[in-house]
Every structure is written in C-alpha cells, then in structure tokens.
Protein backbone atom coordinates (compact mmCIF):
# COMPACT_ATOMS: atom_id res chain seq x y z
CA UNK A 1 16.96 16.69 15.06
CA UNK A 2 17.80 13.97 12.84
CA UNK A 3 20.70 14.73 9.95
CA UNK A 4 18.01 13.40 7.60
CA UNK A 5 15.15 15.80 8.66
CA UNK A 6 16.43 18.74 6.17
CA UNK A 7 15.82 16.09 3.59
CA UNK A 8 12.73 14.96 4.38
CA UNK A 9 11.35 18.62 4.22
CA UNK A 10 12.97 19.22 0.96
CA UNK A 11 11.47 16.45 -0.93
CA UNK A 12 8.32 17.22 0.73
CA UNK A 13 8.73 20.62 -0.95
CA UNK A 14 9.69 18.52 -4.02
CA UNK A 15 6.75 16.49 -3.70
CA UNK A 16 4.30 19.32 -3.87
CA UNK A 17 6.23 20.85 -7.02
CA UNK A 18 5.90 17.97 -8.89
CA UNK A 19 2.49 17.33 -7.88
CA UNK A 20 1.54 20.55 -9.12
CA UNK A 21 3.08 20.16 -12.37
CA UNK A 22 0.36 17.51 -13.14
CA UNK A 23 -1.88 20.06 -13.27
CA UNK A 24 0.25 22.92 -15.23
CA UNK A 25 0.95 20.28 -17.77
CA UNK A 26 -2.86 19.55 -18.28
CA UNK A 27 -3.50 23.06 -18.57
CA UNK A 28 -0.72 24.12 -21.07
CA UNK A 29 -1.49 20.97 -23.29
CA UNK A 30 -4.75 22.95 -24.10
CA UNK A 31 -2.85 24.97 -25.74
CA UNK A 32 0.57 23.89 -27.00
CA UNK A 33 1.99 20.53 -28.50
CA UNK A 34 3.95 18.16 -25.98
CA UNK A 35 7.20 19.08 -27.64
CA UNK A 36 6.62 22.38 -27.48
CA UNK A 37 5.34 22.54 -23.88
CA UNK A 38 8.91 20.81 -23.46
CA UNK A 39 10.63 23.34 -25.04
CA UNK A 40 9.12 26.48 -23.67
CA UNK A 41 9.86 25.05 -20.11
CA UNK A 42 13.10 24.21 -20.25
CA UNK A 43 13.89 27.61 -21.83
CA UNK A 44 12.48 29.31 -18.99
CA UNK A 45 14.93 27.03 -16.75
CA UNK A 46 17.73 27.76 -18.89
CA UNK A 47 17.40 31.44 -18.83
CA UNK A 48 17.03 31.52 -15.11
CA UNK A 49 20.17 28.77 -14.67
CA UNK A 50 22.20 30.84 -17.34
CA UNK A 51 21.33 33.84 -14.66
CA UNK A 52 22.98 31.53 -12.03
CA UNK A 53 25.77 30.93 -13.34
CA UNK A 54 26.52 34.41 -14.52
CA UNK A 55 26.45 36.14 -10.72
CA UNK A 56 28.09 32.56 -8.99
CA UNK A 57 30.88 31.51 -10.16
CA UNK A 58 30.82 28.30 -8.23
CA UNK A 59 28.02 26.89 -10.02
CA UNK A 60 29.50 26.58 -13.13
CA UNK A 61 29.77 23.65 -14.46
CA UNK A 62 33.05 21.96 -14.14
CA UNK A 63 33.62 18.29 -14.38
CA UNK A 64 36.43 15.80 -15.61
CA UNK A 65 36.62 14.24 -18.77
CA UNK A 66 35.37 10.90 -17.11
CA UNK A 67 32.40 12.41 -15.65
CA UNK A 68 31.37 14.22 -18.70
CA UNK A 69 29.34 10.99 -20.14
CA UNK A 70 27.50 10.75 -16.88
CA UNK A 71 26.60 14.35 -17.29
CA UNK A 72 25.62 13.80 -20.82
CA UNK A 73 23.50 10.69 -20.19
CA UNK A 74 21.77 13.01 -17.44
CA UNK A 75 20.57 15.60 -19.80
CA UNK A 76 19.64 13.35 -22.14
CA UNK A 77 17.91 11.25 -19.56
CA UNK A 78 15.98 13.40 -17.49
CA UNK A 79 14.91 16.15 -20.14
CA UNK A 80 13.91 15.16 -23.51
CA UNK A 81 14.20 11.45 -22.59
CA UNK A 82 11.39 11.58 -19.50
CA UNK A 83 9.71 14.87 -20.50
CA UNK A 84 9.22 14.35 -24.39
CA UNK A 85 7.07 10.63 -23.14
CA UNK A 86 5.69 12.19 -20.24
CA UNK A 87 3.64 15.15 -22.05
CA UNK A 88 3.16 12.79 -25.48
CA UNK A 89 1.62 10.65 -22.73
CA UNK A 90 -0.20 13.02 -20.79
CA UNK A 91 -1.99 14.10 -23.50
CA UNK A 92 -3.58 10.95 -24.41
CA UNK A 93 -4.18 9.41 -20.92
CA UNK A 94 -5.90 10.30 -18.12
CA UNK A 95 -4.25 12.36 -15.11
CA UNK A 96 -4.82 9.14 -12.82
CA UNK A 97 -3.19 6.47 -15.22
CA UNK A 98 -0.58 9.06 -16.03
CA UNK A 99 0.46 9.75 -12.37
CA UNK A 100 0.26 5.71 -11.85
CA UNK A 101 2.64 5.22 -14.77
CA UNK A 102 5.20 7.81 -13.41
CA UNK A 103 5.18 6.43 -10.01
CA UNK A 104 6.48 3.04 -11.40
CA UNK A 105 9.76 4.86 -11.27
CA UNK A 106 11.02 4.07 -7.58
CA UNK A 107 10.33 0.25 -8.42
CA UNK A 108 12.47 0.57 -11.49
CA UNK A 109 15.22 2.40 -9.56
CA UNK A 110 15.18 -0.31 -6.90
CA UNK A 111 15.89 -2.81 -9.23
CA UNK A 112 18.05 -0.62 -11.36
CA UNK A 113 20.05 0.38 -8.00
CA UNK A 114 20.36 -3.26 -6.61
CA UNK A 115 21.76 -4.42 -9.84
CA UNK A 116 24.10 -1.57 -10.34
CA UNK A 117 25.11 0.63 -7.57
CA UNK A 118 24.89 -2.36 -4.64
CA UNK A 119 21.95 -1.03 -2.89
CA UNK A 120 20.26 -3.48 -1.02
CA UNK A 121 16.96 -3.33 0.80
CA UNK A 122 14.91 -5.49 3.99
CA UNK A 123 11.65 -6.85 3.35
CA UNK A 124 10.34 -3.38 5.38
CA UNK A 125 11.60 -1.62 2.62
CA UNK A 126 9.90 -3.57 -0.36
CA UNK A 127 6.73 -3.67 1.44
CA UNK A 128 6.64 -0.16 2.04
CA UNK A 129 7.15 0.19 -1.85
CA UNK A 130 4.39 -2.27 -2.38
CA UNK A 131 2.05 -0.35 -0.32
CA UNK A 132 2.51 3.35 -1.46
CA UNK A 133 2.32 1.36 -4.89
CA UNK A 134 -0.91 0.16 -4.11
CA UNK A 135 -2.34 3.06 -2.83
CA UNK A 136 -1.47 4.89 -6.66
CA UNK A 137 -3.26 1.65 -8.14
CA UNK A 138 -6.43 3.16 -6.25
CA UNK A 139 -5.10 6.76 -6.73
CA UNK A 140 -5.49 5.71 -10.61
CA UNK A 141 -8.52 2.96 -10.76
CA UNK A 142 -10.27 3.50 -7.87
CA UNK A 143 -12.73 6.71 -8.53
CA UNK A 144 -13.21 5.78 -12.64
CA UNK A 145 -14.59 9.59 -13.05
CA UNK A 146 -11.82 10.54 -15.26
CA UNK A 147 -13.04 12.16 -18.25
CA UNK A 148 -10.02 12.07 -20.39
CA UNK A 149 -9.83 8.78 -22.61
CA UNK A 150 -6.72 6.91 -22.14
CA UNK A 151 -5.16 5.16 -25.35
CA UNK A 152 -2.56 2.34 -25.57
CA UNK A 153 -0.19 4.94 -27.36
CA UNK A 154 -0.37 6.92 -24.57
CA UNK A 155 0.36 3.95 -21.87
CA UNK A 156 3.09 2.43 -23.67
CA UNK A 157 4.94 6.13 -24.51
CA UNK A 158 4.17 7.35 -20.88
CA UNK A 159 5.91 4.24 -19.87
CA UNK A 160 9.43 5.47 -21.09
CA UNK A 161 8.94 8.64 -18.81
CA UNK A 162 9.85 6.29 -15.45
CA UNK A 163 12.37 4.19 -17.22
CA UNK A 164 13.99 7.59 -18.03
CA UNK A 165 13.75 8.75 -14.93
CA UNK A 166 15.31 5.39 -13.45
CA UNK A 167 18.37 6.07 -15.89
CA UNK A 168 18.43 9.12 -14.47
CA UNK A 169 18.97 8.53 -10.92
CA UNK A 170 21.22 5.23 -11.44
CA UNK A 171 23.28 7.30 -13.69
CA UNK A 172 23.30 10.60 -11.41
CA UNK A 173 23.78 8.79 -7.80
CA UNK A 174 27.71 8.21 -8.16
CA UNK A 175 27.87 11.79 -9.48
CA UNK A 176 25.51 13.69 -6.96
CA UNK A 177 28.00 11.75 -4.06
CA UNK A 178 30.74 13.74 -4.70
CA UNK A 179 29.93 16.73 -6.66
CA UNK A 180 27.67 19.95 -6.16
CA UNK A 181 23.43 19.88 -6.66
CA UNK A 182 23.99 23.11 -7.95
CA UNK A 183 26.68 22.24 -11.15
CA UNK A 184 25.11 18.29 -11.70
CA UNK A 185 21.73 20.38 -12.22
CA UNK A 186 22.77 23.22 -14.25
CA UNK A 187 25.29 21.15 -16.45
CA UNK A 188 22.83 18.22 -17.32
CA UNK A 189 19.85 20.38 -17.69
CA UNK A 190 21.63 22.65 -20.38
CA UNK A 191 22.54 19.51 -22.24
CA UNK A 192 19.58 18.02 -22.13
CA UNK A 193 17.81 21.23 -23.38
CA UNK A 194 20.26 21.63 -26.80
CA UNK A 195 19.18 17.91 -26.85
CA UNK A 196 15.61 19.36 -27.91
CA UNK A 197 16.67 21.42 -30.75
CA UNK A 198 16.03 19.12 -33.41
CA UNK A 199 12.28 19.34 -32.29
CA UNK A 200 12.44 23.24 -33.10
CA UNK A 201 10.25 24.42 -36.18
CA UNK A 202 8.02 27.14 -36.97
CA UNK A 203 5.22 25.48 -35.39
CA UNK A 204 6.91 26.26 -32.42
CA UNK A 205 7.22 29.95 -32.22
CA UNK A 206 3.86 30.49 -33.45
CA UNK A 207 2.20 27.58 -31.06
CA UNK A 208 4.15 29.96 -28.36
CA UNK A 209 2.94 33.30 -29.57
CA UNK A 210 0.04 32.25 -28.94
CA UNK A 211 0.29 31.21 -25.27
CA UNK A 212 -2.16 32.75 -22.95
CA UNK A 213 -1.24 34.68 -19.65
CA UNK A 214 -2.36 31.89 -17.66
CA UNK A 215 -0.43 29.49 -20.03
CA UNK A 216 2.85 31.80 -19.28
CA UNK A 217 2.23 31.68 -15.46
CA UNK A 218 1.95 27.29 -15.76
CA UNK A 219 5.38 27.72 -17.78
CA UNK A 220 7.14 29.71 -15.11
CA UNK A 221 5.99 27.74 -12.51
CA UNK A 222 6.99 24.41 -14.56
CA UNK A 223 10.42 26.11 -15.66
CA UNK A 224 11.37 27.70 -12.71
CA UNK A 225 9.52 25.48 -9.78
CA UNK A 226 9.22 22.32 -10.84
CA UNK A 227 12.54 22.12 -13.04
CA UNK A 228 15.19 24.45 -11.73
CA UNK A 229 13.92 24.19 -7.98
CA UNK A 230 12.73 20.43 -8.27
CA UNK A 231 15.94 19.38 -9.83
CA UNK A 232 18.35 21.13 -7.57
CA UNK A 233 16.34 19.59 -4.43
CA UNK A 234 16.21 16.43 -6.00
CA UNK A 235 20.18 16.00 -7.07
CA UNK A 236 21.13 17.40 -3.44
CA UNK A 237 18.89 14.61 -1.81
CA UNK A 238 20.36 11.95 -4.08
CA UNK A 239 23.88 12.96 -2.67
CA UNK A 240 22.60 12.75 0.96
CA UNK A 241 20.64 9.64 0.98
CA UNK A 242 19.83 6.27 -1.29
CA UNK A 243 18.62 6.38 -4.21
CA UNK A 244 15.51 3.76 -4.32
CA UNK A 245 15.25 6.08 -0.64
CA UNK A 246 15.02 9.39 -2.34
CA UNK A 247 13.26 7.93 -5.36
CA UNK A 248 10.17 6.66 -2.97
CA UNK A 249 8.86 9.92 -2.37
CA UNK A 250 7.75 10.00 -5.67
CA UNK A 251 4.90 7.86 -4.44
CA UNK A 252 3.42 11.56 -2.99
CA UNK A 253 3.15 13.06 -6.07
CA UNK A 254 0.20 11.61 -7.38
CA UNK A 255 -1.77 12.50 -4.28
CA UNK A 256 -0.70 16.27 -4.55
CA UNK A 257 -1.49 15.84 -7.66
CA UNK A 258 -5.13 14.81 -7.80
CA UNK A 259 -5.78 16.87 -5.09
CA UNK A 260 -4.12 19.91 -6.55
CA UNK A 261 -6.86 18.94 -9.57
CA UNK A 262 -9.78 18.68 -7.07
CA UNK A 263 -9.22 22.21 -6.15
CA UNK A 264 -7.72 23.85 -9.37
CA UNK A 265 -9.36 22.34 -11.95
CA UNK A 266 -12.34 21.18 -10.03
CA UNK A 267 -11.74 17.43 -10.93
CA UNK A 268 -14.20 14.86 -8.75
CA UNK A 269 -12.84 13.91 -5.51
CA UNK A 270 -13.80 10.88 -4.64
CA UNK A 271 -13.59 8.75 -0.92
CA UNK A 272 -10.88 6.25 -2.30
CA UNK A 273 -8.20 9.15 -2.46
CA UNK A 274 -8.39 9.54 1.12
CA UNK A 275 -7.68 5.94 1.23
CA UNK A 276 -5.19 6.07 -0.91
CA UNK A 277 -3.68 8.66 0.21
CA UNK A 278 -3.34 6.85 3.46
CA UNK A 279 -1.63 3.98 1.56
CA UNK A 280 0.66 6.17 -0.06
CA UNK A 281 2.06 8.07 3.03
CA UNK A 282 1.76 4.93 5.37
CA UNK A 283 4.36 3.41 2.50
CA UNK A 284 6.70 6.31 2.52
CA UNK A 285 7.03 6.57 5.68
CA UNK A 286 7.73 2.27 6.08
CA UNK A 287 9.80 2.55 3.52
CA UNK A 288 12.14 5.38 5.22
CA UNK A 289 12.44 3.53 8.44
CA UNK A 290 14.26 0.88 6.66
CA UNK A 291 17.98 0.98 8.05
CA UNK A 292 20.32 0.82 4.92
CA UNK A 293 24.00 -0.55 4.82
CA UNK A 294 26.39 1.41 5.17
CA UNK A 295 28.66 -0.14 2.04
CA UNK A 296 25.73 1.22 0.15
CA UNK A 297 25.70 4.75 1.48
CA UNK A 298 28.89 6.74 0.22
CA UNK A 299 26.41 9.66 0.81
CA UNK A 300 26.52 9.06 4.58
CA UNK A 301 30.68 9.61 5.08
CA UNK A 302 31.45 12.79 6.88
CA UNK A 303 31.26 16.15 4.78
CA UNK A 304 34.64 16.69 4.55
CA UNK A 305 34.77 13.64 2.09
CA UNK A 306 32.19 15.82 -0.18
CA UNK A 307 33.58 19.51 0.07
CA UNK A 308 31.74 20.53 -2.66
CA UNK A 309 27.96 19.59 -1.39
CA UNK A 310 28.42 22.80 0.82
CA UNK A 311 27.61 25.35 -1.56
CA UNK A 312 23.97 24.44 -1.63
CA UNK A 313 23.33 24.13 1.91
C-alpha cells in the first residue's frame, strides 16, 4: 500500500463532509442570517475543541512567537474570512454557481503556491485541474433547473470565499509541515471564532432561539463534521502532501454536493452530472498522478523530521 493511500481516504472522507455541508447550509439559511449561521457553527466547534483540549494535553496549542502570525492569519482566513462570503453568497446564488465559485480555490492555490512556496507542476497536473474544472462548469451550467436566483452581489462576495481559502492553505502549508493537525486546527479555529464577535447582537440569540431541531442537527453536523473533523483531516493532509495536491480534491465536493441535494432535498438530477461527475473524478485522479519535486515536498522527509505529526495518526 502506497504511503499516500491513508490520505487519499481521508480527503475522500473530507470530500463527502464538505459536500454535505452544501446542503446543511441551504437548509439552516431558511432559518438564520449568514452571520449567524457562522456563528452558531463555529461555537459548536469550539465547545467540542475546548473539550479536546481539556482531556489532551498535547493538543494544546503551543507555538513560537514567529509562528503566531501564521496562526493568526489562519483563523482569520479560513473562518470569518471564507465562511462570512461563503453563506452571504450562498444565500443569494444558486447551489450550482455557489459550488462552481468555491471550487475556483485549487486554481488560486496553484498559482498562489507556485509564486510563494516553490511548488511547481507538469502539464499532467494543469490539465487535470482544467478538466475537474470543467466538469464543475457543467456541474454549475449544465442542468439550468436551479430555482434559486443568483445575483451579482452574491457572485462577487462568494468569490472572496476561495481567495480566502487560498490564503489559507499558502499561509498554513509551512506550518502544517512541521507542527501537529491537531494544535494548527484548534489554535486557528479559536482565533478565527473571537474574530466573529463583533458580528454578535441581539439578533443573534433570538435568530438562534428560534432554530428548529432539524436546524440544530445541520449545526452539529456543520460544527462538529464539517469544521472540527474537516479541518483536522484537511491540515494533516496539507502536512503530508502538496498543497495545489491536497487542494484538488476540492473539485469532489460539488458532485457530493448536488447529489447529496438530489436525494435530501429532492433537487432535479439531471444526465450532465453524471458527465460531470466523470470530468471531475477523471481530473482528480490526473491530477494526483503527477510526480512532484522533491525541493517542493518538505512534507515527504522521513517522520522523524516532523515528531509532532504523530499524535494524529
């Protein structure tokens, strides 16, 4: 078995709790305001990461004075920063266009990784990443049975959410190399969450007293799957493997994610997802086969180098 096969499985895992969040976003915006659909969830995560640390000790956060700005720039990166544009955006585009927008984010890594972290890539590589990129274009244009209008507000704020999430990775990769999943995740996403304070008002407590049971069980599953899990498997995979590499498999979550619709929310499904859903994988999987450089894979020197990656595995 291949060193990189526990990876692949784990952002498959990722893919599918991401994908599903599509959906659990959709559903809670029926009820609550983007900022305080961001709020509630990253409470739950807190409360369950605050858990964490509480009963292991080596989770805690503990990083140098020089790391601490990378650690900052990660909470303020990948929660308010992609989540605050992503549900503003949601909410006024359709699921399609909004999962097409998101995906963007692998393209903006690669160039974001090539100019600053020395990642290079083969001509397999991009045209894996144009492939799984066209088969979102059909994921997003191809059925046209979406019922939710999409606004230029919406496009243009839903458009920070993958330049966030770029800034996120390109800031996280030198950290995730050498330090644990476990302490880059619970550090950044506890700063990013006091980040969200200044969106606190009234609104908010009464918006969430008035949450439905089935709104509560979307929040859990967006707190504790999609952002406690998702994160942790996402930061471990960064420190084991490139990041435009890691950052490609975000091509799958539109396709969980329209098919997660199809069968929750009973949204058409229509014959191009199947071919786009060929694209998608069929570009993932070129994309992976692409050999990297070894100068650009600090994540590939023997585990002794990274001591501290064992406490997730």
């Amino acid at each position: 078995m291949s060193r990189r096969t526990p990876v692949y499985v784990m952002l498959g895992v990722l893919s599918l709790l991401w994908g599903f969040a599509f959906v659990g976003i959709k559903e809670v915006l029926a009820e609550l305001s983007p900022s305080t659909l961001t709020i509630l969830r990253f409470a739950v995560a807190d409360v369950a990461l605050i858990g964490i640390i509480a009963v292991w000790p080596a989770a805690r956060p503990r990083f140098s004075r020089a790391d601490l700005w990378r650690l900052i720039g990660l909470g303020v990166t990948g929660v308010p920063g992609y989540h605050l544009a992503l549900n503003w955006g949601e909410q006024r585009t359709s699921a399609s266009v909004a999962s097409l927008i998101v995906a963007t984010a692998p393209v903006m890594v690669a160039l974001g990784s090539a100019a600053l972290l020395g990642e290079r890539g083969t001509a397999r590589r991009w045209i894996g990443i144009a492939l799984a990129f066209g088969g979102v274009a059909v994921l997003a244009f191809g059925d046209g049975s979406s019922e939710t209008s999409t606004s230029l507000a919406g496009i243009l704020v839903s458009l920070i959410a993958p330049l966030m999430w770029a800034a996120y990775v390109i800031i996280g990769k030198p950290l995730a190399d050498r330090e644990s999943a476990v302490r880059v995740t619970t550090g950044s996403m506890l700063i990013g969450s006091l980040c969200l304070l200044p969106f606190v008002s009234g609104a908010t407590f009464r918006e969430i007293g008035a949450l439905s049971g089935g709104g509560w069980a979307w929040m859990i599953q967006l707190g504790l799957g999609s952002s406690v899990l998702g994160y942790f498997i996402f930061v471990w995979a960064l420190g084991r493997m490139e990041a435009v590499k890691v950052s490609v498999f975000l091509y799958a979550v539109p396709v969980v994610a329209l098919i997660s619709a199809w069968a929750i929310l009973d949204e058409p499904l229509g014959p191009s997802l199947v071919f786009a859903a060929v694209m998608v994988i069929a570009g993932v999987i070129l994309a992976q086969q692409d050999k990297p450089r070894e100068s650009a894979l600090p994540s590939e020197e023997p585990q002794a180098v990274h001591p501290a990656r064992s406490e997730l595995t």
